[in-house]
C-alpha atoms as a PDB file:
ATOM      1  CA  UNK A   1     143.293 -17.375  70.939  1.00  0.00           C
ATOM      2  CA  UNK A   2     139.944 -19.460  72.036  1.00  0.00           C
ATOM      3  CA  UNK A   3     136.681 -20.009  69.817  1.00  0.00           C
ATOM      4  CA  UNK A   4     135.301 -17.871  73.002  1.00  0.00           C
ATOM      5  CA  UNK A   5     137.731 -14.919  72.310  1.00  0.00           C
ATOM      6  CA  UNK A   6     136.625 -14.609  68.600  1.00  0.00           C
ATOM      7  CA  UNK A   7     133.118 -15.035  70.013  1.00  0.00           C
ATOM      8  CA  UNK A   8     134.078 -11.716  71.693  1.00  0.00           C
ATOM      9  CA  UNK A   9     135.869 -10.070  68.741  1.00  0.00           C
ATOM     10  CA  UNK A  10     132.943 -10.704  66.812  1.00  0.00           C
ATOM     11  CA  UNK A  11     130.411  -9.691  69.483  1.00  0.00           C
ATOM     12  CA  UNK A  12     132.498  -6.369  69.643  1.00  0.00           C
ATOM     13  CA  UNK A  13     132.570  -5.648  65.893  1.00  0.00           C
ATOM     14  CA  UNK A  14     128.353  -5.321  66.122  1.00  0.00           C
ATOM     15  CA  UNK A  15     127.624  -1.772  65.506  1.00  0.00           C
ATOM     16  CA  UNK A  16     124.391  -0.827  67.930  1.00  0.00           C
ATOM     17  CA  UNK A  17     122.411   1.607  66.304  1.00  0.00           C
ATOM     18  CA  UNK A  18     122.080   5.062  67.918  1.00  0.00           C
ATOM     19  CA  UNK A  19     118.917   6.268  70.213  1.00  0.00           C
ATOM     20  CA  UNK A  20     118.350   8.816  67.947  1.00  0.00           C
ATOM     21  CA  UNK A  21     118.417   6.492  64.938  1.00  0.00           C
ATOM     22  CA  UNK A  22     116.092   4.139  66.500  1.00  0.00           C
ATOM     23  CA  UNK A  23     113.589   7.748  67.534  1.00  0.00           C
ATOM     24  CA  UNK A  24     113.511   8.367  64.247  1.00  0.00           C
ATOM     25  CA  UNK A  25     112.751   4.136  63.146  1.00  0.00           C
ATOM     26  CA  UNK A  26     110.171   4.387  66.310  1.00  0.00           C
ATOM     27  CA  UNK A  27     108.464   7.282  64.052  1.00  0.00           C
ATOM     28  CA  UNK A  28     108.081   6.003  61.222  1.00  0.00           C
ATOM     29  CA  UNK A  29     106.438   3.173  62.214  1.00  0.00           C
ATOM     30  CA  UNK A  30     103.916   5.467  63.758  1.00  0.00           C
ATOM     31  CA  UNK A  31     103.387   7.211  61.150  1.00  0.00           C
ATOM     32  CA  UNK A  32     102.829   4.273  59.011  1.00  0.00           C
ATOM     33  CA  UNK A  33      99.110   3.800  57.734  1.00  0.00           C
ATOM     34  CA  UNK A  34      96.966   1.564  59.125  1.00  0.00           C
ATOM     35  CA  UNK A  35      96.075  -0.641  55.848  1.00  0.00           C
ATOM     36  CA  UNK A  36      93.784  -2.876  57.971  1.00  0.00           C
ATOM     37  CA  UNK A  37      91.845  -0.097  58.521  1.00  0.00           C
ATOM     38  CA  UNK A  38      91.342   0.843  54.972  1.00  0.00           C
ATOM     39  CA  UNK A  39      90.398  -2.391  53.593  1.00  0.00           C
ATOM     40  CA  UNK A  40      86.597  -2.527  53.546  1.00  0.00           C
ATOM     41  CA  UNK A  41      85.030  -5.882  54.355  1.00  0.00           C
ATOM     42  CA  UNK A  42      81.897  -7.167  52.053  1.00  0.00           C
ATOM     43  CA  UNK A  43      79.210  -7.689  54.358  1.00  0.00           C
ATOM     44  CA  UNK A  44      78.475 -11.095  55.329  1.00  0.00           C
ATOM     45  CA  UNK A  45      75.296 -13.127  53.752  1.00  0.00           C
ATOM     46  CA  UNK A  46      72.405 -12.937  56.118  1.00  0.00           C
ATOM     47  CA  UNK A  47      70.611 -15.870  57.031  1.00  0.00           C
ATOM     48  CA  UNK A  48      67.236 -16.750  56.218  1.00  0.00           C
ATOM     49  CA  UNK A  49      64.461 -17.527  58.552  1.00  0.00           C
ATOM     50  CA  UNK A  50      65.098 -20.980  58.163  1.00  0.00           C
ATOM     51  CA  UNK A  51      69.304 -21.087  58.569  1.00  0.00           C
ATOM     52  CA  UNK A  52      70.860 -21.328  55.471  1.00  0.00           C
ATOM     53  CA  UNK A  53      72.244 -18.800  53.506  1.00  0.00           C
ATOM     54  CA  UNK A  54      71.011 -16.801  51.170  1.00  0.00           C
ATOM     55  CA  UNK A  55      72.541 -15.549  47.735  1.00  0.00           C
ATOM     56  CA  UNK A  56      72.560 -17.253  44.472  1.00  0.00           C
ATOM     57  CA  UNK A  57      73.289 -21.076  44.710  1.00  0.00           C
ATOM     58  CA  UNK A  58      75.114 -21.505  41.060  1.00  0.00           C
ATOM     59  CA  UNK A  59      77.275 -18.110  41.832  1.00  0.00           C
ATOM     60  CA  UNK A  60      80.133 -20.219  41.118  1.00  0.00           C
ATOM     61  CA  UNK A  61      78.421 -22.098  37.404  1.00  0.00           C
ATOM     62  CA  UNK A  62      77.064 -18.632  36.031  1.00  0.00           C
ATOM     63  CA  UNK A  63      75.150 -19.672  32.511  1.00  0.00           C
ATOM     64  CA  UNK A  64      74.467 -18.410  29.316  1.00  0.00           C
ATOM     65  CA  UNK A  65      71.356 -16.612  28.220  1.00  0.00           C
ATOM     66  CA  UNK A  66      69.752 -19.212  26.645  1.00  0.00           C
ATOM     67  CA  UNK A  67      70.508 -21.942  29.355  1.00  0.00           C
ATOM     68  CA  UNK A  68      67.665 -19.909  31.196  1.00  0.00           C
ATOM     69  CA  UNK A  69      64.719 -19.790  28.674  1.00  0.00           C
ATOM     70  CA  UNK A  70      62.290 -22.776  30.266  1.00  0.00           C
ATOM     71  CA  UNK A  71      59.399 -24.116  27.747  1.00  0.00           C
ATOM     72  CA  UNK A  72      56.263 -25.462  28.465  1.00  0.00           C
ATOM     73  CA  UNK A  73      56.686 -29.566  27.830  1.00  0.00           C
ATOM     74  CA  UNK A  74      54.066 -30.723  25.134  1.00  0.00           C
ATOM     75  CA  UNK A  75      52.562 -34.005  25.887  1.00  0.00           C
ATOM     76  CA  UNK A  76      54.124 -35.619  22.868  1.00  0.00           C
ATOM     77  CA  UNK A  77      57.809 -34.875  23.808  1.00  0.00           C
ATOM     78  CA  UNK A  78      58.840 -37.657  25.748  1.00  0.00           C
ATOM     79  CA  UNK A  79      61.957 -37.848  27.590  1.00  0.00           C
ATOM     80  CA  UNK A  80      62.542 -41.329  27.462  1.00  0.00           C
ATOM     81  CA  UNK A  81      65.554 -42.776  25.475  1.00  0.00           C
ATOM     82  CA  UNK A  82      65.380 -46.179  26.426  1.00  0.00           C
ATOM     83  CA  UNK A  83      62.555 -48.751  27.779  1.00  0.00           C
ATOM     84  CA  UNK A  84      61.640 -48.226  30.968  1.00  0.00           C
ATOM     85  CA  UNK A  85      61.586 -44.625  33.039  1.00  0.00           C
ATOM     86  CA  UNK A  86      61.724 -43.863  36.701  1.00  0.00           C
ATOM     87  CA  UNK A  87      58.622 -43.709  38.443  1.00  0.00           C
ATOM     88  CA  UNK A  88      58.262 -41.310  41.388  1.00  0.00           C
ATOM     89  CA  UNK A  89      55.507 -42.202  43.700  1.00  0.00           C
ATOM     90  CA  UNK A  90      53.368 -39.313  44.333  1.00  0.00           C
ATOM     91  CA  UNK A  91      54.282 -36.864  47.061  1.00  0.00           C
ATOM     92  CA  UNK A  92      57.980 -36.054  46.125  1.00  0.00           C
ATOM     93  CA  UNK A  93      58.872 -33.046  44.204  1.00  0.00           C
ATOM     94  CA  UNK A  94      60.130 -33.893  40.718  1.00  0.00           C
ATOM     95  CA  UNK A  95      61.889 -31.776  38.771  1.00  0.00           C
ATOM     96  CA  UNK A  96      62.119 -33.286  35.146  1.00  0.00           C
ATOM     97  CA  UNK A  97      64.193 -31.890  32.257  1.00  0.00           C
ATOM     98  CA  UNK A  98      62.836 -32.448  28.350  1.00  0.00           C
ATOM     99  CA  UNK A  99      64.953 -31.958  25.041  1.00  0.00           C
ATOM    100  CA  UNK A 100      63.427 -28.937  23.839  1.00  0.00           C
ATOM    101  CA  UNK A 101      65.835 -26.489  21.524  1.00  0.00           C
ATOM    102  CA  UNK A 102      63.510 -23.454  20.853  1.00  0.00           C
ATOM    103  CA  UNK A 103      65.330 -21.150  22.874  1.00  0.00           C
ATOM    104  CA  UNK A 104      68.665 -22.932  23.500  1.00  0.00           C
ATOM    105  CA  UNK A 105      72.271 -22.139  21.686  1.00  0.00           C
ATOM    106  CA  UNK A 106      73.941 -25.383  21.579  1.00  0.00           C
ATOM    107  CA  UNK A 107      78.365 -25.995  21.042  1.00  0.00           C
ATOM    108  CA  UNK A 108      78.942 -29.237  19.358  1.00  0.00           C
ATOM    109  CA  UNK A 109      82.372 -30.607  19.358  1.00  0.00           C
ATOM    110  CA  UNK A 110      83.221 -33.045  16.259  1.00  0.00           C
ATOM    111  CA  UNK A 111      86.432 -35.145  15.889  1.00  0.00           C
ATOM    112  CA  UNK A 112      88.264 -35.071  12.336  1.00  0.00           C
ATOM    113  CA  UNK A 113      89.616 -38.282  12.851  1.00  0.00           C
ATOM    114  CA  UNK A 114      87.876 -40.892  11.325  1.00  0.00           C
ATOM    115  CA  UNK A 115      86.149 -38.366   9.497  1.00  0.00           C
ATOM    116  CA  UNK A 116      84.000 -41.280   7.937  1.00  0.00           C
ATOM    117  CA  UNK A 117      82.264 -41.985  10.544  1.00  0.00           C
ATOM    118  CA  UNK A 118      82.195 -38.736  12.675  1.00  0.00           C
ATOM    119  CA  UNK A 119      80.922 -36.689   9.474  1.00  0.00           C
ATOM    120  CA  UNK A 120      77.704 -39.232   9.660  1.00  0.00           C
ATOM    121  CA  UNK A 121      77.075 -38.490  13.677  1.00  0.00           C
ATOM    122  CA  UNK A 122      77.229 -34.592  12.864  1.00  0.00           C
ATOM    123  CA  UNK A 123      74.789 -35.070  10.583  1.00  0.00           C
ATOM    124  CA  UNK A 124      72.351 -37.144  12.540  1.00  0.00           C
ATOM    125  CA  UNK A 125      73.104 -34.521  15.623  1.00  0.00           C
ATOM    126  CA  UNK A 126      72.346 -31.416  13.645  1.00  0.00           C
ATOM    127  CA  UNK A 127      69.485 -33.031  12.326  1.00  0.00           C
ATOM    128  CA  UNK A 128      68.277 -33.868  15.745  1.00  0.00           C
ATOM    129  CA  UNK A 129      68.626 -30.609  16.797  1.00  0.00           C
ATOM    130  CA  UNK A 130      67.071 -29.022  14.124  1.00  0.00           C
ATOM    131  CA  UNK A 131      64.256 -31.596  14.687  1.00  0.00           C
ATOM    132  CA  UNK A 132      64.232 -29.792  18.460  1.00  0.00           C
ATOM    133  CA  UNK A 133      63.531 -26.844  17.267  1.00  0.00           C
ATOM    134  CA  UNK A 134      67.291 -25.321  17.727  1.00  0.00           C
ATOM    135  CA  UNK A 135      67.691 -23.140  15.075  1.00  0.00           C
ATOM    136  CA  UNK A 136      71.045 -23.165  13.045  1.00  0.00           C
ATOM    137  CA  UNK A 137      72.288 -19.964  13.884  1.00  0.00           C
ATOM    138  CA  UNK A 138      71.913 -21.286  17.619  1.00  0.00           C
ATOM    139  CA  UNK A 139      74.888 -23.768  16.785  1.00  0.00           C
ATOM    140  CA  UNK A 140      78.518 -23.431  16.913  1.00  0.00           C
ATOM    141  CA  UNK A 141      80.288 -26.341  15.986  1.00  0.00           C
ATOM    142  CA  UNK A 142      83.869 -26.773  16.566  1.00  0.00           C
ATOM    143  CA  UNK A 143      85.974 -29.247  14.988  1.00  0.00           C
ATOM    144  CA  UNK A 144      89.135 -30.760  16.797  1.00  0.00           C
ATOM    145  CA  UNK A 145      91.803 -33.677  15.233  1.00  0.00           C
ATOM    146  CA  UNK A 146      90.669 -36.140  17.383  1.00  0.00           C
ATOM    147  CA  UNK A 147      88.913 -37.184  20.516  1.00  0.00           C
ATOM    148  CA  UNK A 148      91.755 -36.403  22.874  1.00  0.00           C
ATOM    149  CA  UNK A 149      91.250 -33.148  22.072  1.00  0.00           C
ATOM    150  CA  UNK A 150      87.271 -33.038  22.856  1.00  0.00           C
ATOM    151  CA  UNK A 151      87.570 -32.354  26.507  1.00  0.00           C
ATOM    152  CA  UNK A 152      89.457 -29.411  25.797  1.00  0.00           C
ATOM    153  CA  UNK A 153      87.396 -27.926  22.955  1.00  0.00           C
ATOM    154  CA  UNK A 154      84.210 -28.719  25.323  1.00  0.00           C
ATOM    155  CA  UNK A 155      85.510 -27.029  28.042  1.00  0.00           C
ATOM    156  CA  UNK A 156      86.620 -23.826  26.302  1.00  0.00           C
ATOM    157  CA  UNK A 157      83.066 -23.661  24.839  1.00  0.00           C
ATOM    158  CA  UNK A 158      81.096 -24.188  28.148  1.00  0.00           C
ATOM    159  CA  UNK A 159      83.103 -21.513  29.858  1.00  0.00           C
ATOM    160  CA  UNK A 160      82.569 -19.181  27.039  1.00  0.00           C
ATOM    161  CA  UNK A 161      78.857 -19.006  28.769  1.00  0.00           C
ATOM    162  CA  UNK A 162      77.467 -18.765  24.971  1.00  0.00           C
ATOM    163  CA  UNK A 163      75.933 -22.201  24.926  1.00  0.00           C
ATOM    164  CA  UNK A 164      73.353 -23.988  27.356  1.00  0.00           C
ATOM    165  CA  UNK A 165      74.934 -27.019  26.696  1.00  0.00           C
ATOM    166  CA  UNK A 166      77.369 -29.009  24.811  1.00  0.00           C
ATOM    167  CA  UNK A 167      77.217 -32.094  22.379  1.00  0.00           C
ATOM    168  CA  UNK A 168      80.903 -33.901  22.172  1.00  0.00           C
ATOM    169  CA  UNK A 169      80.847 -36.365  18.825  1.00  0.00           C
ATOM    170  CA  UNK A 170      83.743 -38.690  18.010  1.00  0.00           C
ATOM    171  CA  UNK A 171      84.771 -42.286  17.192  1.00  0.00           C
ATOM    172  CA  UNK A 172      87.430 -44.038  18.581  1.00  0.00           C
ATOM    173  CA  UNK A 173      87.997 -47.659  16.741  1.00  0.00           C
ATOM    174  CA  UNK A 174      90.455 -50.416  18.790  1.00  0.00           C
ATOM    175  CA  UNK A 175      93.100 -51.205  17.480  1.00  0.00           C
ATOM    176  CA  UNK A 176      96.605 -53.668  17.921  1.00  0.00           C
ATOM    177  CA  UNK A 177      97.563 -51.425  20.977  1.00  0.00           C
ATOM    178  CA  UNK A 178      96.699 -49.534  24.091  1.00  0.00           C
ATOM    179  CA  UNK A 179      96.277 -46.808  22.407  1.00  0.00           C
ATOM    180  CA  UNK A 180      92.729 -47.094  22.261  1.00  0.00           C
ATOM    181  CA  UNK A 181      92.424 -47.462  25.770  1.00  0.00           C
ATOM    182  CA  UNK A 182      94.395 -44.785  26.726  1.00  0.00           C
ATOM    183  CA  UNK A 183      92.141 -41.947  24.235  1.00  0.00           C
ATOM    184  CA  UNK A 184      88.679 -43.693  25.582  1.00  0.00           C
ATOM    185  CA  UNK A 185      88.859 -43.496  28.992  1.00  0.00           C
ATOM    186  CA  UNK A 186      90.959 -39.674  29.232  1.00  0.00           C
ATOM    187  CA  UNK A 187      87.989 -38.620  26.050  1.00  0.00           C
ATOM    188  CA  UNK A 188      85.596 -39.952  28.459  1.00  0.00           C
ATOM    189  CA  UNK A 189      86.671 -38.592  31.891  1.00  0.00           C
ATOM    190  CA  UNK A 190      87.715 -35.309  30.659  1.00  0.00           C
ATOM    191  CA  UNK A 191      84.611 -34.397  28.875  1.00  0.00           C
ATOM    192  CA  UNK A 192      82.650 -35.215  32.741  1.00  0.00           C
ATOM    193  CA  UNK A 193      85.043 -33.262  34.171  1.00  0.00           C
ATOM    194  CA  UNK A 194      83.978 -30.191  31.355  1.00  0.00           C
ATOM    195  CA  UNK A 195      80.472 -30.269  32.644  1.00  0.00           C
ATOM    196  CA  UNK A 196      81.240 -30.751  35.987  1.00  0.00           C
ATOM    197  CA  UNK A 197      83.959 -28.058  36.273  1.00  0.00           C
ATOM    198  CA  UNK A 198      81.722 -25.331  34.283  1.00  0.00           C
ATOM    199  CA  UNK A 199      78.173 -26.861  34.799  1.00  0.00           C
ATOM    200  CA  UNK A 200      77.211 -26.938  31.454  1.00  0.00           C
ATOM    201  CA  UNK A 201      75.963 -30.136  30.391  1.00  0.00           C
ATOM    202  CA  UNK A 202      78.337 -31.959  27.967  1.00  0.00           C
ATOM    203  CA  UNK A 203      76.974 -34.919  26.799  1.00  0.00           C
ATOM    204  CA  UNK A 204      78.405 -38.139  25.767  1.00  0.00           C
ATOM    205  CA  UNK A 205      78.355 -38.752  21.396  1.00  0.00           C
ATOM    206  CA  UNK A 206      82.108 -40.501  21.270  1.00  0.00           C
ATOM    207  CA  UNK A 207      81.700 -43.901  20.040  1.00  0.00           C
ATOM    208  CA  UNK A 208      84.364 -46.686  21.505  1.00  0.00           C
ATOM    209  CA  UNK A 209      84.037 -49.775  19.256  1.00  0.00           C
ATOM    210  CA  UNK A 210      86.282 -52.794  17.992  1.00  0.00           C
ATOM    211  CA  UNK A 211      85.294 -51.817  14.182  1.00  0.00           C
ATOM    212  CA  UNK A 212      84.097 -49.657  11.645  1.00  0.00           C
ATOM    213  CA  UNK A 213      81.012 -51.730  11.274  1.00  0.00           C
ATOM    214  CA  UNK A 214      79.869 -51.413  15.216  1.00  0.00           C
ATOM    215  CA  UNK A 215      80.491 -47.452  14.669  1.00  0.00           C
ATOM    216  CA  UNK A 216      78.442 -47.149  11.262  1.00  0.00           C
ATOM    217  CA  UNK A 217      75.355 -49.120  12.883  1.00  0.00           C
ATOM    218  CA  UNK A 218      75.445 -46.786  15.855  1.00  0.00           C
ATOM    219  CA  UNK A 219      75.105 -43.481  14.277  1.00  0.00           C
ATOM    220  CA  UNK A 220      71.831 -42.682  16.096  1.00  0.00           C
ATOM    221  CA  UNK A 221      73.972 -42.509  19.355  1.00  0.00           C
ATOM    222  CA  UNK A 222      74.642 -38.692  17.894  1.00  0.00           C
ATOM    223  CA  UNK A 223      70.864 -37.977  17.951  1.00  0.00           C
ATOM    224  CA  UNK A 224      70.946 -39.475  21.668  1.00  0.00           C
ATOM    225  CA  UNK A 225      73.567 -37.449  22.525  1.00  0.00           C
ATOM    226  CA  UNK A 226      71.350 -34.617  21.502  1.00  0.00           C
ATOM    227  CA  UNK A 227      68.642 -35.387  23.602  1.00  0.00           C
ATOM    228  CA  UNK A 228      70.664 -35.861  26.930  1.00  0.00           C
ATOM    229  CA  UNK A 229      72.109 -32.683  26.581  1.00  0.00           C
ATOM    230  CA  UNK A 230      69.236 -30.356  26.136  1.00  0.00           C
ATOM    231  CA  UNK A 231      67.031 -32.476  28.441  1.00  0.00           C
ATOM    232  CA  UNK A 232      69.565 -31.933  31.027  1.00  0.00           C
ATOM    233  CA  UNK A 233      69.892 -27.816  30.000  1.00  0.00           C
ATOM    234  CA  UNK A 234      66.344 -27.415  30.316  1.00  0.00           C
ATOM    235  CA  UNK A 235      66.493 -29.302  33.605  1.00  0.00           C
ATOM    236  CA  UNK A 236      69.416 -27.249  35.421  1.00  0.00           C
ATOM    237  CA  UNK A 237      67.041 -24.279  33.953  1.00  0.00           C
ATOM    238  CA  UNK A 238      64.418 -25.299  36.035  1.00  0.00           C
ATOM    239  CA  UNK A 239      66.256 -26.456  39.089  1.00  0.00           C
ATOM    240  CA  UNK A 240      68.058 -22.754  38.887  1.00  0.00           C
ATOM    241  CA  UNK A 241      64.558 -21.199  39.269  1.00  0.00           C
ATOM    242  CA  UNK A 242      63.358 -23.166  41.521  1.00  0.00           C
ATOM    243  CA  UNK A 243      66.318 -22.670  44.060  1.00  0.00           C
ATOM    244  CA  UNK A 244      65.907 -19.019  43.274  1.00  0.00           C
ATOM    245  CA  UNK A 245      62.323 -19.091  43.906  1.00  0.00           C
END
């Protein structure tokens, strides 16, 4: 027997179904619903006048309570860290942020390890926000083992949408191997990636230094820390009104 003889045998053995069996397939399929028809579409945005869409800009960063509340800047607040500030000529529209706390509710994340020197930067950063005017029952904080796991706790505040922004504190001392490396720069990137991914402002209070001397004379980088990150709540507040002007 060929290959095109069992081609044939097997051809044969194909059971074709029967016109009434395929009526009654035909039927059902008819009588199937339309679910097309059934699932309503949201309507689309409308334009306006000028092109662009309308709707709320930060749908996708949706913030807490407090991240909304914008104060009146008093002429002694200054929102300078450093020497030297920008200076816009006139004509632009400037929106400017200031570290004000009256109205904020502020997560700080604090590293256990090297408690020494970490326990000295939550001081100086509660005392810097008390000094804003953020009143203790306006701050969580949330201790973690170490600074690899800041990025994490940061996140998992920001997205609890409780807190206008977020103060990460840790120290992270070289030692004989990469390991220091490795902790910086993922402590570093992941707590950017925390603000960026939830838009609530984490700012930056992890020391990287060679010794325990560079971290103890650079405790005031907590009260820095401070500053950036409500200067930078109150300024998304005020960008987020204006856009929704």
């Amino acid at each position: 027997m060929t290959d095109t003889d069992d081609t044939k045998l097997e051809d044969a053995s194909v059971e074709t179904p029967e016109p009434e069996a395929e009526a009654e397939i035909e039927s059902e399929v008819e009588a199937a619903p339309d679910v097309e028809s059934e699932v309503e579409v949201e309507p689309a945005v409308e334009p306006d006048e000028n092109g662009a869409n309308l709707g709320d800009p930060f749908e996708g960063w949706p913030a807490a309570d407090s991240a909304a509340a914008i104060e009146d800047i008093p002429a002694d607040v200054s929102v300078e860290h450093v020497r030297g500030e920008v200076d816009v000529p006139d004509g632009y529209t400037v929106l400017e942020g200031a570290p004000l706390g009256a109205k904020r509710s502020v997560g700080v994340v604090v590293s256990r390890f090297n408690g020494g020197v970490t326990n000295l930067l939550l001081r100086r950063a509660l005392e810097a926000l008390t000094d804003a005017g953020v009143t203790n029952d306006g701050i969580t904080v949330l201790p973690v083992p170490g600074a690899f796991e800041l990025p994490l706790a940061a996140m998992a505040l920001a997205k609890t949408r409780r807190y206008a922004c977020i103060v990460a504190l840790g120290a992270i001392v070289r030692g004989e191997t990469a390991h220091f490396d490795y902790v910086a720069a993922e402590c570093a990137s992941g707590l950017q990636l925390a603000g960026i991914e939830t838009g609530v402002p984490v700012a930056f209070g992890v020391l990287t230094v060679d010794n325990v001397a560079q971290a103890e004379a650079r405790i005031e980088r907590a009260a820095d820390a401070v500053r950036s990150a409500l200067e930078m709540a109150d300024l998304f507040a005020r960008l987020r009104a204006s856009a929704r002007a």
